[in-house]
Protein backbone atom coordinates (compact mmCIF):
# COMPACT_ATOMS: atom_id res chain seq x y z
CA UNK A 1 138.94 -43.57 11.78
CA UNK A 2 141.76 -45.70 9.97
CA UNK A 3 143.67 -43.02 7.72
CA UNK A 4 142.33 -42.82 4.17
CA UNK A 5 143.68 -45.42 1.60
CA UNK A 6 146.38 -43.53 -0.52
CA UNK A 7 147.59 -41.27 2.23
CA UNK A 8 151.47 -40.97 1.86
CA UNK A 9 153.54 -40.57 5.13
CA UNK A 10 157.40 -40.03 5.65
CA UNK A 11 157.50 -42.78 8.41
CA UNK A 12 155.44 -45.36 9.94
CA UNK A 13 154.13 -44.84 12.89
CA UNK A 14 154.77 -46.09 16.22
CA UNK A 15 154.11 -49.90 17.33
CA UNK A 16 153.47 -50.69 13.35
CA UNK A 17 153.88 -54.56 13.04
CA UNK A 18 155.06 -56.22 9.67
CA UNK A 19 152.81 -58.25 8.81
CA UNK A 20 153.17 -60.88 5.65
CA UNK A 21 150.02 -61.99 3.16
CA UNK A 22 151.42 -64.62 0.28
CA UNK A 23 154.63 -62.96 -1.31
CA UNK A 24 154.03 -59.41 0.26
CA UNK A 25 155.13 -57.53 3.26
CA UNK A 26 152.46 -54.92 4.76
CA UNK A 27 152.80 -52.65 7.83
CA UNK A 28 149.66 -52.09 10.27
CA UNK A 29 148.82 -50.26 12.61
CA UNK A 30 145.39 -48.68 13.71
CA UNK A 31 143.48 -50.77 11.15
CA UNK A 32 145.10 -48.82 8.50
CA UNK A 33 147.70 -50.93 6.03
CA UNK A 34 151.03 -49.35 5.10
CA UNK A 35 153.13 -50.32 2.28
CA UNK A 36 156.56 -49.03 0.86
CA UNK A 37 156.09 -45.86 -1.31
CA UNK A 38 157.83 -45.38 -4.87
CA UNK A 39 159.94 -43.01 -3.89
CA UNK A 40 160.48 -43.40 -0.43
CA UNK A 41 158.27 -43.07 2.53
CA UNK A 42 154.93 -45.55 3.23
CA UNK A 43 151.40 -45.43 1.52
CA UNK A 44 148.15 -46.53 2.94
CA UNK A 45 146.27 -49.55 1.28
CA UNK A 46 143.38 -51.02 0.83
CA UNK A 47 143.13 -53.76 3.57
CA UNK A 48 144.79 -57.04 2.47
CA UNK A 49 142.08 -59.95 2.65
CA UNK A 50 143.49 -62.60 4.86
CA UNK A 51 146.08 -60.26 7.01
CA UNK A 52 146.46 -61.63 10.62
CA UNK A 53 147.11 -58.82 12.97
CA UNK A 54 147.76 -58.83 16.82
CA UNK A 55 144.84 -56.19 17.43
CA UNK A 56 141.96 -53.62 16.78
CA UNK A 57 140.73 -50.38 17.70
CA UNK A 58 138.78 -50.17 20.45
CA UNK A 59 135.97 -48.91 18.47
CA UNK A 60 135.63 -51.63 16.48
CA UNK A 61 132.18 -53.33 16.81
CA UNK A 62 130.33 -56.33 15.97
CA UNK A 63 127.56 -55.50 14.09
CA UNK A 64 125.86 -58.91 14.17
CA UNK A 65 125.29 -60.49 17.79
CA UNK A 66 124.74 -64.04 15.51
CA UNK A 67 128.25 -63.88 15.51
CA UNK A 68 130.13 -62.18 18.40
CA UNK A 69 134.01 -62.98 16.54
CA UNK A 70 133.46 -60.63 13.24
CA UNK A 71 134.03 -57.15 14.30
CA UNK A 72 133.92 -54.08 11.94
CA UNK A 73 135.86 -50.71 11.97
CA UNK A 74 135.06 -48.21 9.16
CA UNK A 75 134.77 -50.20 6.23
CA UNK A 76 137.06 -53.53 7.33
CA UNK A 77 136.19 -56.40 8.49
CA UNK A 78 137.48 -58.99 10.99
CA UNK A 79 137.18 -62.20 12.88
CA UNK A 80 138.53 -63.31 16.02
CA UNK A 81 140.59 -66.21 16.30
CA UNK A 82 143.81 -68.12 17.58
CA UNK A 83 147.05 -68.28 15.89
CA UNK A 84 149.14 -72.14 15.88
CA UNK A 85 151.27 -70.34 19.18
CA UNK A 86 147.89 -69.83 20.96
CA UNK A 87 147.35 -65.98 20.43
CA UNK A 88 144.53 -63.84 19.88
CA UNK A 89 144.52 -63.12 16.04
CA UNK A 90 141.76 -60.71 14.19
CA UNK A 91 141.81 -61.60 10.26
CA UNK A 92 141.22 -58.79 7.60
CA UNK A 93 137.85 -60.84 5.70
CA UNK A 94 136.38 -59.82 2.26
């Protein structure tokens, strides 16, 4: 389970990558989405529709063998697919 959206932290954690959707900066990691806190420190979002990120949990699963590239974990979605340098990208989807 992603932590819950609205969940402040002092740091982000370990192997976060930045990731960028239109004009702002996220941080992900887990399947949970971290922006910069008022204050200091990093807050957990609501997933950003049309974030590329480099992976998912392992317990993601697809819940619809029609179509084997969506995957779900908790209450995000994703699809599976390539990036313009050739790597495996999952995309956050409404």
């Amino acid at each position: 389970m992603a932590a819950p959206v609205g969940w402040k932290t002092d740091s982000l954690p370990d192997g976060a990558e930045t990731v960028q959707v239109e004009e702002t900066a996220y941080y992900y990691h887990e399947a949970a989405f971290y922006q910069d806190a008022p204050g200091g420190g990093y807050v957990v979002v609501t997933p950003p529709v049309g974030a590329e990120v480099s992976s998912i949990p392992e317990d993601a699963k697809a819940p619809n063998e029609e179509e084997p590239d969506l995957y779900q974990f908790d209450n995000t979605f994703f699809t599976k697919g390539t990036n313009d340098a050739g790597k495996t990208i999952y995309r956050v989807e409404p």
